[in-house]
PDB file of N, CA and C in Angstrom:
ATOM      1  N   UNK A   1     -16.482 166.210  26.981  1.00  0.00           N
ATOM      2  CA  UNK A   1     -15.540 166.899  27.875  1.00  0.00           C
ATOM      3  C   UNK A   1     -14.746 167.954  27.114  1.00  0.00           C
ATOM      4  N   UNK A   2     -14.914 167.976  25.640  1.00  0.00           N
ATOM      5  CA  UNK A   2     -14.703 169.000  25.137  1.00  0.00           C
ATOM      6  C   UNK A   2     -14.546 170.928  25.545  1.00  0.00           C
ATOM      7  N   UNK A   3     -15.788 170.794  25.835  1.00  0.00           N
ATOM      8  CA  UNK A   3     -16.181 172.006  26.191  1.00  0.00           C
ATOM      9  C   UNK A   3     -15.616 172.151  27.302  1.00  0.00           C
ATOM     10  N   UNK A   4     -15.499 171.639  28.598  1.00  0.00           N
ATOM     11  CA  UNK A   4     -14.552 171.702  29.912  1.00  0.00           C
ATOM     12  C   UNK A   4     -13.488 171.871  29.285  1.00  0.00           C
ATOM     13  N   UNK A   5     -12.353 170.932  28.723  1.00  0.00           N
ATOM     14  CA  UNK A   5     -11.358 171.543  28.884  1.00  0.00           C
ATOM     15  C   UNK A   5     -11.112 172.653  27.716  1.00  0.00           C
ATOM     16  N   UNK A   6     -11.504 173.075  26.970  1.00  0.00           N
ATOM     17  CA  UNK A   6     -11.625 174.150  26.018  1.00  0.00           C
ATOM     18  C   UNK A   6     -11.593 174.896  26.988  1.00  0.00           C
ATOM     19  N   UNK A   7     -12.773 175.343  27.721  1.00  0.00           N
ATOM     20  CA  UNK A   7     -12.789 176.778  28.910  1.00  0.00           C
ATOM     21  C   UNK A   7     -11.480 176.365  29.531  1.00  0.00           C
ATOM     22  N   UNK A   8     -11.332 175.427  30.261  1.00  0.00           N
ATOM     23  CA  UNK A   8      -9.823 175.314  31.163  1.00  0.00           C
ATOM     24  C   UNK A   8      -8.785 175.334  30.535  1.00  0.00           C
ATOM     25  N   UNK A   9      -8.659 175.710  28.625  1.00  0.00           N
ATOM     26  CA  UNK A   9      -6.742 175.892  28.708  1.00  0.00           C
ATOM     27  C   UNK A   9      -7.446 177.061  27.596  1.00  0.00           C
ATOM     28  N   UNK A  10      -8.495 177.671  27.609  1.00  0.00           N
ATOM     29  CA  UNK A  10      -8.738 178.686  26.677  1.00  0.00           C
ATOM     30  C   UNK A  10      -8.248 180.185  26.770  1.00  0.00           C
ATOM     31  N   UNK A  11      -7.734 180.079  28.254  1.00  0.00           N
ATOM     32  CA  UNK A  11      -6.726 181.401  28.937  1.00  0.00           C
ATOM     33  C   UNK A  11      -5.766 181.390  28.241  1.00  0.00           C
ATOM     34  N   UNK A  12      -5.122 179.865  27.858  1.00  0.00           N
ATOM     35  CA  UNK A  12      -3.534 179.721  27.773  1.00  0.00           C
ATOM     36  C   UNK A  12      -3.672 179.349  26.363  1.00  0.00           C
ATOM     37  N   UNK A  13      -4.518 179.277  25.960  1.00  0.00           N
ATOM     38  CA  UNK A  13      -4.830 178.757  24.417  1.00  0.00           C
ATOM     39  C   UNK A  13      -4.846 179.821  23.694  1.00  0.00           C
ATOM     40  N   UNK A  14      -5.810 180.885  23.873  1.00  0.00           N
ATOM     41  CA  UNK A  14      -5.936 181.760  23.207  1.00  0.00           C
ATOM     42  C   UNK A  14      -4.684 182.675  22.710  1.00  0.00           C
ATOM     43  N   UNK A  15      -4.088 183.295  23.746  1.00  0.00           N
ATOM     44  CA  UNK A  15      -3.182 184.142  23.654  1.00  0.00           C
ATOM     45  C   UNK A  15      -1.876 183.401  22.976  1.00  0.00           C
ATOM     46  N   UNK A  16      -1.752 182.167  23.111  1.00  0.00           N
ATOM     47  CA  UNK A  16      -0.863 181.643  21.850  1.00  0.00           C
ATOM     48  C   UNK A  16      -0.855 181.743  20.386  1.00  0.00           C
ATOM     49  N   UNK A  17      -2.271 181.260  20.198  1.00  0.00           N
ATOM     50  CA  UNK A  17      -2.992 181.565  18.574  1.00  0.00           C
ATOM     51  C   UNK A  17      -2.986 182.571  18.594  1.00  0.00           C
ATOM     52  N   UNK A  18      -2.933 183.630  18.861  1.00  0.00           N
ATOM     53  CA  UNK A  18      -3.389 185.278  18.906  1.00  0.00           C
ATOM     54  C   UNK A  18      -1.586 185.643  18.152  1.00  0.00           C
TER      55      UNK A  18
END
């Protein structure tokens, strides 16, 4: 289930680490 929720908080994930 990795991969699911990776795509589902990878909007809100990314732009943090960024």
């Amino acid at each position: 289930f990795y991969v699911v929720a990776e795509s589902s908080i990878s909007w809100r994930t990314e732009p943090l680490m960024l």
